[in-house]
PDB file of N, CA and C in Angstrom:
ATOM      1  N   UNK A   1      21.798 -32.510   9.979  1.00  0.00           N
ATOM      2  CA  UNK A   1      20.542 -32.198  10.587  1.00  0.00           C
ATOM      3  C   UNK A   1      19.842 -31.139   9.740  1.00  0.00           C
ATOM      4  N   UNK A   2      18.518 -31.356   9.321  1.00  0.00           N
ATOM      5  CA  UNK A   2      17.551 -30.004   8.612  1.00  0.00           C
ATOM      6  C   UNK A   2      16.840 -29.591   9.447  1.00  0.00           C
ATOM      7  N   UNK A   3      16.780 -28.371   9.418  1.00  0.00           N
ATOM      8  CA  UNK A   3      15.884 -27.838  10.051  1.00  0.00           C
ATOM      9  C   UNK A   3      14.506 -28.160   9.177  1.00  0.00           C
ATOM     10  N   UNK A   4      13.582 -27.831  10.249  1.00  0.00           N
ATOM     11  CA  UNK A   4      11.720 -27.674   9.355  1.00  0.00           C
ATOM     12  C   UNK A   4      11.515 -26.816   8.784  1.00  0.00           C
ATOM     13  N   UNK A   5      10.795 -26.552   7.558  1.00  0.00           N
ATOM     14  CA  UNK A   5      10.834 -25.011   7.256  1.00  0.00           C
ATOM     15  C   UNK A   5       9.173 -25.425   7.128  1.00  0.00           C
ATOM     16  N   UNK A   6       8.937 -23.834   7.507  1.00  0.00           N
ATOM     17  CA  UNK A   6       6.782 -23.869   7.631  1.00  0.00           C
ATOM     18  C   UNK A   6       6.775 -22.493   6.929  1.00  0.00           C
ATOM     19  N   UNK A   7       5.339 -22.551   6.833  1.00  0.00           N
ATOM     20  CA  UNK A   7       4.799 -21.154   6.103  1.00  0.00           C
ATOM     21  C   UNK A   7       4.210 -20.563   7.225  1.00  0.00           C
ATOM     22  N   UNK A   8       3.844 -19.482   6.718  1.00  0.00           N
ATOM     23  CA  UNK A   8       3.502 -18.569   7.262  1.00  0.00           C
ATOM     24  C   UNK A   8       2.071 -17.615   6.461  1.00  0.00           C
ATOM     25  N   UNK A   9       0.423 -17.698   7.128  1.00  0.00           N
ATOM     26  CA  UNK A   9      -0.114 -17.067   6.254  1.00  0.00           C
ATOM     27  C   UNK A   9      -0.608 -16.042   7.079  1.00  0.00           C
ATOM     28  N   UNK A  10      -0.770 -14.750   5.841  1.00  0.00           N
ATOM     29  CA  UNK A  10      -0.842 -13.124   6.459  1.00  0.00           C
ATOM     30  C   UNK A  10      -2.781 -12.897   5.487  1.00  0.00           C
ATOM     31  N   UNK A  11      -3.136 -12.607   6.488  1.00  0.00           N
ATOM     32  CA  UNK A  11      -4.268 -12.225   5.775  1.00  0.00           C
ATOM     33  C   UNK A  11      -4.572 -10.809   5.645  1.00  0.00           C
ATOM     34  N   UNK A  12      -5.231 -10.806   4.281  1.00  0.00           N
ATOM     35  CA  UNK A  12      -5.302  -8.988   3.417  1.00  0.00           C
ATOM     36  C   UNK A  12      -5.409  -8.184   4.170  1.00  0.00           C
ATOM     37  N   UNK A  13      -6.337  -8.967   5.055  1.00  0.00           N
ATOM     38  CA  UNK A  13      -6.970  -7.492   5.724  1.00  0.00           C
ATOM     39  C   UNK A  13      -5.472  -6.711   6.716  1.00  0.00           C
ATOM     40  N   UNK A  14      -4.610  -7.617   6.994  1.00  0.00           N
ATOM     41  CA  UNK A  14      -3.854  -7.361   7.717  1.00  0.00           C
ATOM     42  C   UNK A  14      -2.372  -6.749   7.105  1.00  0.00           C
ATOM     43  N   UNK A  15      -2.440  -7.075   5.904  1.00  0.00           N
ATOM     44  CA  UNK A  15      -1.454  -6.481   4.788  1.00  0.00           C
ATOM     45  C   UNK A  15      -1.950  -5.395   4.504  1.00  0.00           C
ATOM     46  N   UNK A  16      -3.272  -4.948   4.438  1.00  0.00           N
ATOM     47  CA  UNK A  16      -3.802  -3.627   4.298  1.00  0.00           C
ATOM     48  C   UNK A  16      -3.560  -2.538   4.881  1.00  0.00           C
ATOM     49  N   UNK A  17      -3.327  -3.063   6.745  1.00  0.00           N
ATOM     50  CA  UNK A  17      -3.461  -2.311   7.915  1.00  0.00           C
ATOM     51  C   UNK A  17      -1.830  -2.057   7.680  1.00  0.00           C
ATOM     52  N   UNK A  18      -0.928  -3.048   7.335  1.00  0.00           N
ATOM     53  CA  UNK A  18       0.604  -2.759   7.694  1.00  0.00           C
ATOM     54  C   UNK A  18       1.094  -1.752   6.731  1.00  0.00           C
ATOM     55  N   UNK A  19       0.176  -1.923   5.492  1.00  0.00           N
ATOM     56  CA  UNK A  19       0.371  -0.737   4.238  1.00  0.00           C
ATOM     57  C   UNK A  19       0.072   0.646   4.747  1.00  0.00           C
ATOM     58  N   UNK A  20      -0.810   0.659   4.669  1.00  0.00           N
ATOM     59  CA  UNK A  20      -1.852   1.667   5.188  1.00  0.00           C
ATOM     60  C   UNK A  20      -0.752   2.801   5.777  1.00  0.00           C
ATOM     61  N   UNK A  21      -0.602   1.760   7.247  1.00  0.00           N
ATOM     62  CA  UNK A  21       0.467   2.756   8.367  1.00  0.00           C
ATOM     63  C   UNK A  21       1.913   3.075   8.162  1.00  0.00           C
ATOM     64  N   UNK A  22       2.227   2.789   6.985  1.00  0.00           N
ATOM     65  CA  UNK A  22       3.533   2.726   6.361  1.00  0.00           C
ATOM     66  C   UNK A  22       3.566   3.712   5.361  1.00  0.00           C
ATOM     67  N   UNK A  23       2.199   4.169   4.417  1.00  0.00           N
ATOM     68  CA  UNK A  23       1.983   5.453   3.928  1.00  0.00           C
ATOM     69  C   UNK A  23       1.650   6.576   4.539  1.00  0.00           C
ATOM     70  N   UNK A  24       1.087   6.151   6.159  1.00  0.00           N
ATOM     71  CA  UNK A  24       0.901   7.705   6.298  1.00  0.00           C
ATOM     72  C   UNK A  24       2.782   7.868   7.122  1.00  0.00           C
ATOM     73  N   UNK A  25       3.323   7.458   7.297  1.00  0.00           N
ATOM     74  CA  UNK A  25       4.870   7.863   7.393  1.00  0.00           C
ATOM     75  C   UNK A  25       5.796   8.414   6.439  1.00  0.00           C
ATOM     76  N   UNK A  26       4.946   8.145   5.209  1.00  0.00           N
ATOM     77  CA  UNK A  26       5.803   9.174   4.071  1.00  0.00           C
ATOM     78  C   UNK A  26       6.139  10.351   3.914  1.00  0.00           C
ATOM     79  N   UNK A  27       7.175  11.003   4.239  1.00  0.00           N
ATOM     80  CA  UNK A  27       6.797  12.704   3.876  1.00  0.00           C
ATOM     81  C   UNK A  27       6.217  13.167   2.842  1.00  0.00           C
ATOM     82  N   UNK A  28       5.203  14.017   3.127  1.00  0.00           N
ATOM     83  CA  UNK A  28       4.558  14.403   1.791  1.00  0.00           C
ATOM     84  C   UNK A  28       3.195  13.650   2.144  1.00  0.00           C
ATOM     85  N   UNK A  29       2.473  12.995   2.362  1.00  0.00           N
ATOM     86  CA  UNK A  29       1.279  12.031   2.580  1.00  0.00           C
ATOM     87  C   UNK A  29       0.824  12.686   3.578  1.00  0.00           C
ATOM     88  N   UNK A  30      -0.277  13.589   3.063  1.00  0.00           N
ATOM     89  CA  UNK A  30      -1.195  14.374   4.043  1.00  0.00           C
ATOM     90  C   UNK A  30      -2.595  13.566   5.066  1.00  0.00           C
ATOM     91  N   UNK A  31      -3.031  12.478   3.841  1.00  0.00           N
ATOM     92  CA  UNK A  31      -3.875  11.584   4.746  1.00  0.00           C
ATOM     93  C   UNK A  31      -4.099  10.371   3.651  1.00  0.00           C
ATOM     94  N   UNK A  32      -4.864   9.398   3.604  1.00  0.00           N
ATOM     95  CA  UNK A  32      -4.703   8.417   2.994  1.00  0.00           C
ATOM     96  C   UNK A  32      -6.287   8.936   2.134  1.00  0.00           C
ATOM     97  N   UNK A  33      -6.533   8.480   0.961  1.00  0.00           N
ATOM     98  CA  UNK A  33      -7.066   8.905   0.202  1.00  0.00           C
ATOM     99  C   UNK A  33      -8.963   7.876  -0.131  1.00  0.00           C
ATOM    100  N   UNK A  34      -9.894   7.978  -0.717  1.00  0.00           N
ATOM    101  CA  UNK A  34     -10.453   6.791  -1.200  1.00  0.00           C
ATOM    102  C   UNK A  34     -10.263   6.055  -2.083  1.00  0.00           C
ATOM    103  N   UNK A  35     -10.736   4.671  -1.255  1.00  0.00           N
ATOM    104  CA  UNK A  35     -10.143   3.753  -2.622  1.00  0.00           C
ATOM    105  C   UNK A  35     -12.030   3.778  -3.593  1.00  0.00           C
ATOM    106  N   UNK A  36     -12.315   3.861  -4.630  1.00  0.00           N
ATOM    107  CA  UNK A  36     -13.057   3.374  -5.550  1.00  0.00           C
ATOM    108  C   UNK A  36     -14.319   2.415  -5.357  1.00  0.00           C
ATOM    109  N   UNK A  37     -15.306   2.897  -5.067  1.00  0.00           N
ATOM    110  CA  UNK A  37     -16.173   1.274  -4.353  1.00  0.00           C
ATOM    111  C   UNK A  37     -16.100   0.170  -5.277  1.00  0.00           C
ATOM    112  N   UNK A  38     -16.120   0.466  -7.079  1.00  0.00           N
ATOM    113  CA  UNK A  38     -15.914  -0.707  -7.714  1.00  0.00           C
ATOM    114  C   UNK A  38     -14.789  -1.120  -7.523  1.00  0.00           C
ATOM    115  N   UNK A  39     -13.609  -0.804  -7.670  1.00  0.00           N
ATOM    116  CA  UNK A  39     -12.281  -1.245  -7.110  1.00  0.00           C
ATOM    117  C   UNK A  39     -12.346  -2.063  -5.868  1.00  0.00           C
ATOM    118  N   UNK A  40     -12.812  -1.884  -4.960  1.00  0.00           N
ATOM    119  CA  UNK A  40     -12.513  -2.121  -3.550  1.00  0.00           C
ATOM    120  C   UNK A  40     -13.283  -4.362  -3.863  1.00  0.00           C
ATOM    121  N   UNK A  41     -13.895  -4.333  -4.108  1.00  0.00           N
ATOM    122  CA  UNK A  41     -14.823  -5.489  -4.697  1.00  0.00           C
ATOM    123  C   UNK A  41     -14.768  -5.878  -5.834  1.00  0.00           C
ATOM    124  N   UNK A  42     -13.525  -5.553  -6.569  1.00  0.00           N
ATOM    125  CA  UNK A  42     -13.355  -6.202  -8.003  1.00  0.00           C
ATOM    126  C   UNK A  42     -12.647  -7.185  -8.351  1.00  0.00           C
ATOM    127  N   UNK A  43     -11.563  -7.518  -7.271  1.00  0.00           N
ATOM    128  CA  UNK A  43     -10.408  -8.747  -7.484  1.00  0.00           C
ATOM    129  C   UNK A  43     -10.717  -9.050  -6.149  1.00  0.00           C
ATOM    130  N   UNK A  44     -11.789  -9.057  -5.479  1.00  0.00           N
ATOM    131  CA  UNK A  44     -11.753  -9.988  -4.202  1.00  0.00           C
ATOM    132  C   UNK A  44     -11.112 -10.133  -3.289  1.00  0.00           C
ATOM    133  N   UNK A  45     -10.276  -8.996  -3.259  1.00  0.00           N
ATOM    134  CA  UNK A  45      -9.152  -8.374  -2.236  1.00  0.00           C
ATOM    135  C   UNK A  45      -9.597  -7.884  -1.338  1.00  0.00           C
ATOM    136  N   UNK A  46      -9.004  -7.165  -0.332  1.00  0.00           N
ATOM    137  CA  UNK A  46      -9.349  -6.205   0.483  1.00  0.00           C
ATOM    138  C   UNK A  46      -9.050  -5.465   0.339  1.00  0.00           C
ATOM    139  N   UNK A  47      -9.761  -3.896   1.263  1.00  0.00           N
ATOM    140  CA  UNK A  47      -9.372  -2.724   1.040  1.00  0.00           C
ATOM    141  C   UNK A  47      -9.686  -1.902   2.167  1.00  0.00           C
ATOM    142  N   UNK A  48      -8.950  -0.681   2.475  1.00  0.00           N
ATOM    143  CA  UNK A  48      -9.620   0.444   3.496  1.00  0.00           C
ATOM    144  C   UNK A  48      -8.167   1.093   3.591  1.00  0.00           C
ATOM    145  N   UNK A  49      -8.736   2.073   4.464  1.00  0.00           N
ATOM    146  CA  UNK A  49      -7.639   3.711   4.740  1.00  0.00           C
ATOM    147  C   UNK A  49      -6.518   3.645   3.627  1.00  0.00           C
ATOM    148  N   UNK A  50      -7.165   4.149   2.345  1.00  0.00           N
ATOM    149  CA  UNK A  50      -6.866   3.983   1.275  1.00  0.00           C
ATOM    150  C   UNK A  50      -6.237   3.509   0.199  1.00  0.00           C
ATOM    151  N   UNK A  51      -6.508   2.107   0.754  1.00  0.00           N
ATOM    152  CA  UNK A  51      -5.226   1.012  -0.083  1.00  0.00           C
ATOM    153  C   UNK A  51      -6.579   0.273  -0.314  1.00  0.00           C
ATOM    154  N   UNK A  52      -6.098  -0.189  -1.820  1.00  0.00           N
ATOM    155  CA  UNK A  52      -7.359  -1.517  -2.118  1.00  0.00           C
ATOM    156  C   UNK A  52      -5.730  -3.352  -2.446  1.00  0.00           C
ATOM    157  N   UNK A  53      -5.467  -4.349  -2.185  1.00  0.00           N
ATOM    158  CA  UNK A  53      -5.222  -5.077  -2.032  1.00  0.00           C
ATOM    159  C   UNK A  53      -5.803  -6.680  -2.328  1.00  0.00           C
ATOM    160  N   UNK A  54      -4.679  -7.189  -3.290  1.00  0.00           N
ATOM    161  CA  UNK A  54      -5.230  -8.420  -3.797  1.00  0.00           C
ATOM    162  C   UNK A  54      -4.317  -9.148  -4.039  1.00  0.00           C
ATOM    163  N   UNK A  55      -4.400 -10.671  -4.155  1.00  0.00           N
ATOM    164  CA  UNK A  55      -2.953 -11.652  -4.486  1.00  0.00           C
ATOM    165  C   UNK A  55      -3.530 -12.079  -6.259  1.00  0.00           C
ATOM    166  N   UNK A  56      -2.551 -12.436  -6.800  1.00  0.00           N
ATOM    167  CA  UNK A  56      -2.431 -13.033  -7.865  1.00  0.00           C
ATOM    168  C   UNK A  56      -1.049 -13.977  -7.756  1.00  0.00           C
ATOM    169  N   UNK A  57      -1.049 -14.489  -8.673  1.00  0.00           N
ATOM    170  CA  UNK A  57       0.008 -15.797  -9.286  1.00  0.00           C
ATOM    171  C   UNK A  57       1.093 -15.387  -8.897  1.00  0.00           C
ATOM    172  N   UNK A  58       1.749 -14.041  -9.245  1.00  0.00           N
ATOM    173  CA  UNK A  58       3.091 -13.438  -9.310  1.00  0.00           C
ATOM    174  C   UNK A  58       2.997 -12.865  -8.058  1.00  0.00           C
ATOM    175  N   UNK A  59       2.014 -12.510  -7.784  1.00  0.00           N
ATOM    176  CA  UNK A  59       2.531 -11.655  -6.186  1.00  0.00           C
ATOM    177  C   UNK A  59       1.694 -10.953  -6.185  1.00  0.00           C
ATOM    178  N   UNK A  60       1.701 -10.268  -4.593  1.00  0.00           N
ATOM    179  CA  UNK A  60       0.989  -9.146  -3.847  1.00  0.00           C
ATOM    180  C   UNK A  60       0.644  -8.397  -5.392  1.00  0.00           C
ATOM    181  N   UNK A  61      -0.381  -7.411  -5.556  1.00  0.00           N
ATOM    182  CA  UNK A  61      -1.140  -6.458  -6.189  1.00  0.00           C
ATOM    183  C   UNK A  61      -1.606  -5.291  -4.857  1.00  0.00           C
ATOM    184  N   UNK A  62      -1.395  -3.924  -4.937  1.00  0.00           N
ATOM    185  CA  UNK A  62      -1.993  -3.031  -4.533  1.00  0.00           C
ATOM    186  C   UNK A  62      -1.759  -1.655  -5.158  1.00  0.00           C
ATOM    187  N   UNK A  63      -3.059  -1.005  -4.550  1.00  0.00           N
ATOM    188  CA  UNK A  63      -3.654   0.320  -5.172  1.00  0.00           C
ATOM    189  C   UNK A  63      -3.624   1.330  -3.864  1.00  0.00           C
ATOM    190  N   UNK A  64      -2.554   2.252  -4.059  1.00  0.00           N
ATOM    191  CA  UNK A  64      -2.443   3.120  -2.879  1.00  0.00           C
ATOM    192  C   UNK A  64      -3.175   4.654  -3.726  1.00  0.00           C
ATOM    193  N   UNK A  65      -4.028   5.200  -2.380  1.00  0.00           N
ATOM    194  CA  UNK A  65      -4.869   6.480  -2.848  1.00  0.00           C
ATOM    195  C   UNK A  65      -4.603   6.965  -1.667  1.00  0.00           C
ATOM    196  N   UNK A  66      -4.079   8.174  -2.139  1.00  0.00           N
ATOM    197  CA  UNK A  66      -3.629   9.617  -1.032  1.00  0.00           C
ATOM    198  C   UNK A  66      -3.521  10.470  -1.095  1.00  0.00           C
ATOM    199  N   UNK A  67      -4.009  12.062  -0.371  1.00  0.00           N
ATOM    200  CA  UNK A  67      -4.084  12.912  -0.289  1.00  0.00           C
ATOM    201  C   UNK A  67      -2.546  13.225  -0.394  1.00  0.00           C
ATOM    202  N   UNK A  68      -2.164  13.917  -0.625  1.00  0.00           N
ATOM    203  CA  UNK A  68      -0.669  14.958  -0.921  1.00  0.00           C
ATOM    204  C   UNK A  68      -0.417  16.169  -0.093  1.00  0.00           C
ATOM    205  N   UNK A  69       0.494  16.338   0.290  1.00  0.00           N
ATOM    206  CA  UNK A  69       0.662  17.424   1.114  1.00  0.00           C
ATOM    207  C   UNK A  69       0.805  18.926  -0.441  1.00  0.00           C
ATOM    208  N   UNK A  70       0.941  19.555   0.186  1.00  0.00           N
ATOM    209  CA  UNK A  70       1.283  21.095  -1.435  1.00  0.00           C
ATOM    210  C   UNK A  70       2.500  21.186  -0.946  1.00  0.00           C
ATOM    211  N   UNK A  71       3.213  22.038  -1.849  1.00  0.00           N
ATOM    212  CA  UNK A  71       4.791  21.658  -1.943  1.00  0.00           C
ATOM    213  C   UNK A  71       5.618  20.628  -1.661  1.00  0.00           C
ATOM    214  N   UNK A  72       4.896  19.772  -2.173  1.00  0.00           N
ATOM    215  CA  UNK A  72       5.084  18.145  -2.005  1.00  0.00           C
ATOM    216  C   UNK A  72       5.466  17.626  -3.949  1.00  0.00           C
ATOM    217  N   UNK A  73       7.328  17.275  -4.306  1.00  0.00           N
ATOM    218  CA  UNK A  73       7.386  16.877  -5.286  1.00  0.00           C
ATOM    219  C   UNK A  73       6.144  15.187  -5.672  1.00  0.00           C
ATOM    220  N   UNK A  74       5.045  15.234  -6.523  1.00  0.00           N
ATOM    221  CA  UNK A  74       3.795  14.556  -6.821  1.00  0.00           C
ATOM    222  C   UNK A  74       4.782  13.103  -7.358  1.00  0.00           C
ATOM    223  N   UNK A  75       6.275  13.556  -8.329  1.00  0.00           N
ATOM    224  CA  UNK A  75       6.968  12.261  -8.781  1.00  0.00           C
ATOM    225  C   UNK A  75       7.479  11.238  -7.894  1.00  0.00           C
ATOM    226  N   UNK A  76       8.668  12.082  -7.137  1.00  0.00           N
ATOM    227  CA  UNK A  76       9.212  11.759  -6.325  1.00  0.00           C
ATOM    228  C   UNK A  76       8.080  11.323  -4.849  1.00  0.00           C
ATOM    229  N   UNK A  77       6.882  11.967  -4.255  1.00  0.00           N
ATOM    230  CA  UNK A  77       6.631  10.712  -3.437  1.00  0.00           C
ATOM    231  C   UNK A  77       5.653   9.539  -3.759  1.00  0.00           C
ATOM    232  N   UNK A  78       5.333   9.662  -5.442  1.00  0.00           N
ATOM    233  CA  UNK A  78       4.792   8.181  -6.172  1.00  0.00           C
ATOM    234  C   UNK A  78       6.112   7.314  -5.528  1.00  0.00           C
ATOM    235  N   UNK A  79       7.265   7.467  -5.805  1.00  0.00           N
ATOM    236  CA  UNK A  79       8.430   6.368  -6.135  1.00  0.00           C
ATOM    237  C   UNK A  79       8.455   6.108  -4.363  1.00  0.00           C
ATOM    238  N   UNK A  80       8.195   7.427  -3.887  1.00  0.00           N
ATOM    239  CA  UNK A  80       8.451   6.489  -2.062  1.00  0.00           C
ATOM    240  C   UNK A  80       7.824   5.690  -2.123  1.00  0.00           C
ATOM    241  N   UNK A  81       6.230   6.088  -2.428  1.00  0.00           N
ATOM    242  CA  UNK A  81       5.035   5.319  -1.532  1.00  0.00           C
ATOM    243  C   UNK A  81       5.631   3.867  -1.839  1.00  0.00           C
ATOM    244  N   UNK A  82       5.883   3.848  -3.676  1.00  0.00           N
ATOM    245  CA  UNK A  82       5.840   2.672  -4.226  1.00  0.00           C
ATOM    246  C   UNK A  82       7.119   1.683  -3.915  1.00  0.00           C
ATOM    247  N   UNK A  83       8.645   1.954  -3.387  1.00  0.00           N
ATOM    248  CA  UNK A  83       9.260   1.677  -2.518  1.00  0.00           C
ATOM    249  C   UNK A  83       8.771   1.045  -1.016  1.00  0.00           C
ATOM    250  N   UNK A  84       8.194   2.046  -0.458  1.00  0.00           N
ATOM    251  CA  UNK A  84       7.821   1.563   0.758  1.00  0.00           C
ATOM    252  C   UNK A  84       7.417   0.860   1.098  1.00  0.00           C
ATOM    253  N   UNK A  85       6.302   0.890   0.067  1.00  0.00           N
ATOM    254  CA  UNK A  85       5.383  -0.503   0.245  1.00  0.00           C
ATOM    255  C   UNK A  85       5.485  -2.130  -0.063  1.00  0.00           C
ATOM    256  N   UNK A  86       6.419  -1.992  -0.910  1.00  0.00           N
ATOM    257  CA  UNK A  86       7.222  -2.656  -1.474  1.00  0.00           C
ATOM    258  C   UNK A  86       7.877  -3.197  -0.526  1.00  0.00           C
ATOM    259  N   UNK A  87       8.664  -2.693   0.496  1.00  0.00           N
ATOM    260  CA  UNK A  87       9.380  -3.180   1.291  1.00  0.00           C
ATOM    261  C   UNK A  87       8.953  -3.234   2.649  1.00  0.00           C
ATOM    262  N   UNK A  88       7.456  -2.863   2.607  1.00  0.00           N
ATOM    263  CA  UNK A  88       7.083  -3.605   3.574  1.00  0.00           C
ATOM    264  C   UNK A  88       6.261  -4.908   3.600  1.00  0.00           C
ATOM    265  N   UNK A  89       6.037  -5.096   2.704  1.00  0.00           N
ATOM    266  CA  UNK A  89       5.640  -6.173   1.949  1.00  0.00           C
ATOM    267  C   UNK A  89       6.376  -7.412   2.010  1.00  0.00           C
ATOM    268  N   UNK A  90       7.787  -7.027   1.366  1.00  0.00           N
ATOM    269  CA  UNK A  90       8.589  -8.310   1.355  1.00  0.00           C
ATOM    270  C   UNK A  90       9.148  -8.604   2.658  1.00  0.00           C
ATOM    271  N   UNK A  91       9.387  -7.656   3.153  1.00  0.00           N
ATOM    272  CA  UNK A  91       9.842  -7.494   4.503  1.00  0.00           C
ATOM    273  C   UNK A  91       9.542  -7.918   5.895  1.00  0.00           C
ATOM    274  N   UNK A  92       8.042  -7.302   6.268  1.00  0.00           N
ATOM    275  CA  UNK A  92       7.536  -8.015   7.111  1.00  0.00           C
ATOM    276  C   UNK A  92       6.341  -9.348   6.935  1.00  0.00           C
ATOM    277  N   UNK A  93       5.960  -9.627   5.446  1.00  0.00           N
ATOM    278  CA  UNK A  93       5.280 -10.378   5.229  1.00  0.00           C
ATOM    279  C   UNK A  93       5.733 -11.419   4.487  1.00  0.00           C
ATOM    280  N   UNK A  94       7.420 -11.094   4.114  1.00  0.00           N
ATOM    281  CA  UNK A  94       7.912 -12.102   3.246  1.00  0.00           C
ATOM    282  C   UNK A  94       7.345 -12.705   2.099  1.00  0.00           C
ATOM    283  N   UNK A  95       6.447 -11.818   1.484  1.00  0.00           N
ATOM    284  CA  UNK A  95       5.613 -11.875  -0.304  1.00  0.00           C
ATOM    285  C   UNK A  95       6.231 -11.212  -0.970  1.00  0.00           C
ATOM    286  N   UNK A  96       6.230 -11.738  -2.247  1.00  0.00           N
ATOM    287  CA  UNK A  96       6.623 -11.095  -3.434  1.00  0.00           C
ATOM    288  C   UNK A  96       5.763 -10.310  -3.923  1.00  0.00           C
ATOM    289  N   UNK A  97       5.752  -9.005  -4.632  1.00  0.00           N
ATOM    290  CA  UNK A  97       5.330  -8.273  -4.796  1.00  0.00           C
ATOM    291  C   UNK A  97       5.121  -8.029  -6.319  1.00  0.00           C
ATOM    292  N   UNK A  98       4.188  -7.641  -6.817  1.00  0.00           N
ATOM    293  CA  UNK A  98       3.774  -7.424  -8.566  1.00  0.00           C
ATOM    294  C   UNK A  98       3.722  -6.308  -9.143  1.00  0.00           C
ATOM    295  N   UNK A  99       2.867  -5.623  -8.058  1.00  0.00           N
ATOM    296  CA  UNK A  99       2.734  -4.788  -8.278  1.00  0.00           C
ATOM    297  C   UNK A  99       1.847  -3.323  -7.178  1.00  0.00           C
ATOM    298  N   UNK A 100       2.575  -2.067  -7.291  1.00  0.00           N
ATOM    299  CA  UNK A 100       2.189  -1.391  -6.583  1.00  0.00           C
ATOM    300  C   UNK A 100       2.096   0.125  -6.964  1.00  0.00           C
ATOM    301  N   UNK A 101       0.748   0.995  -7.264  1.00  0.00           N
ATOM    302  CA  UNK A 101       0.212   1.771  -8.416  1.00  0.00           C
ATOM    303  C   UNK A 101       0.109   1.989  -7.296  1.00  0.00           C
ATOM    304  N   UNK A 102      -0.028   4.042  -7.620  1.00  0.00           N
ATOM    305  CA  UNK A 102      -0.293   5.086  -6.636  1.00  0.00           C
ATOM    306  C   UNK A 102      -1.132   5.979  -6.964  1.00  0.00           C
ATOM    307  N   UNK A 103      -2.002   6.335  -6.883  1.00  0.00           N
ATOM    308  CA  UNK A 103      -3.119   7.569  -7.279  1.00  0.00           C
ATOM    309  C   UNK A 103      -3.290   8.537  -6.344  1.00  0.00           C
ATOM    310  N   UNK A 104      -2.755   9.501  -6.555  1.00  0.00           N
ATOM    311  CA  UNK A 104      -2.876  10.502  -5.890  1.00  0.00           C
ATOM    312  C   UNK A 104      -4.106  12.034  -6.045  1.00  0.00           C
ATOM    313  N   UNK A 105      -5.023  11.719  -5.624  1.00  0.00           N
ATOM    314  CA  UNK A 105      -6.340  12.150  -5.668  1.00  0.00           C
ATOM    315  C   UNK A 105      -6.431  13.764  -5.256  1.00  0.00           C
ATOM    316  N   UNK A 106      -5.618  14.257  -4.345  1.00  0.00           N
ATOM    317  CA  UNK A 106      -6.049  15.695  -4.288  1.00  0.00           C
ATOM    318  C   UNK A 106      -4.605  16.012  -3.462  1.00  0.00           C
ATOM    319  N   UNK A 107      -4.764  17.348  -3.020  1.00  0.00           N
ATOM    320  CA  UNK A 107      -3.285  18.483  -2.995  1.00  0.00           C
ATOM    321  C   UNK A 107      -3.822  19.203  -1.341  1.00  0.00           C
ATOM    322  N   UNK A 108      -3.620  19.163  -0.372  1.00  0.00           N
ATOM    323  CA  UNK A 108      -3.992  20.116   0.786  1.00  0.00           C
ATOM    324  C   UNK A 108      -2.967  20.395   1.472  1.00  0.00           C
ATOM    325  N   UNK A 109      -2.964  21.866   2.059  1.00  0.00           N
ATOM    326  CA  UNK A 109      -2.184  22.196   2.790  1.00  0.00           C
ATOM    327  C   UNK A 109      -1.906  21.182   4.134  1.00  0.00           C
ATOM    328  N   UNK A 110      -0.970  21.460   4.799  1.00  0.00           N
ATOM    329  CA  UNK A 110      -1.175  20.902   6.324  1.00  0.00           C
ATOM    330  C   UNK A 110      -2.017  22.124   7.539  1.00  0.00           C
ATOM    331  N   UNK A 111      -2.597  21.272   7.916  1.00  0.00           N
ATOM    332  CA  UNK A 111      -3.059  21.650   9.235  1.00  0.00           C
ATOM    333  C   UNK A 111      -2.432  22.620  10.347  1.00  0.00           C
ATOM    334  N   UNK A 112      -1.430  22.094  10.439  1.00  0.00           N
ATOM    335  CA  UNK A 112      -0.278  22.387  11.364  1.00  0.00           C
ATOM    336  C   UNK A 112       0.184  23.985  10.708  1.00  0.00           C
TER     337      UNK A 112
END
């Protein structure tokens, strides 16, 4: 007996939102950053609360932009974000992933 196997399609805008809320859980990620207006409209992706997002051939493409907490190692939470996202990606959206670049735009204390 086989089972059926089906797809499953996730739209950007909604890979955006699952990114998005998955960076501001990072330690160190003070708030999510801007994405670029030419960026945001350049590969026909989507974008907002500071992720810009696009598919290609090989896989998922995204651009994470975020504020930084201060006394926040800048190396070490590139490699989270870029982990994280990564695995939320394959994870709850079951895509392969290409690629995932982090720009980290400015340094603020916390609030708190």
């Amino acid at each position: 007996m086989t089972e059926a196997t089906g797809s499953v399609t996730v739209a950007p805008h909604v890979l955006v939102r699952l990114v998005s809320r998955a960076i501001r859980e990072v330690p160190g990620v003070r708030r999510p950053g801007t994405v670029p207006r030419a960026l945001a409209s350049l590969h026909g992706g989507s974008s907002g609360a500071g992720v810009a997002l696009w598919m290609e051939a090989e896989g998922v493409c995204v651009n994470c932009y975020l504020i930084a907490l201060t006394e926040t190692n800048l190396l070490e939470l590139g490699i989270a974000i870029q982990a994280t996202v990564a695995a939320v990606i394959q994870e709850l959206a079951g895509m392969a992933v290409h690629e995932v670049n982090v720009a980290i735009q400015d340094v603020e204390a916390s609030s708190g």
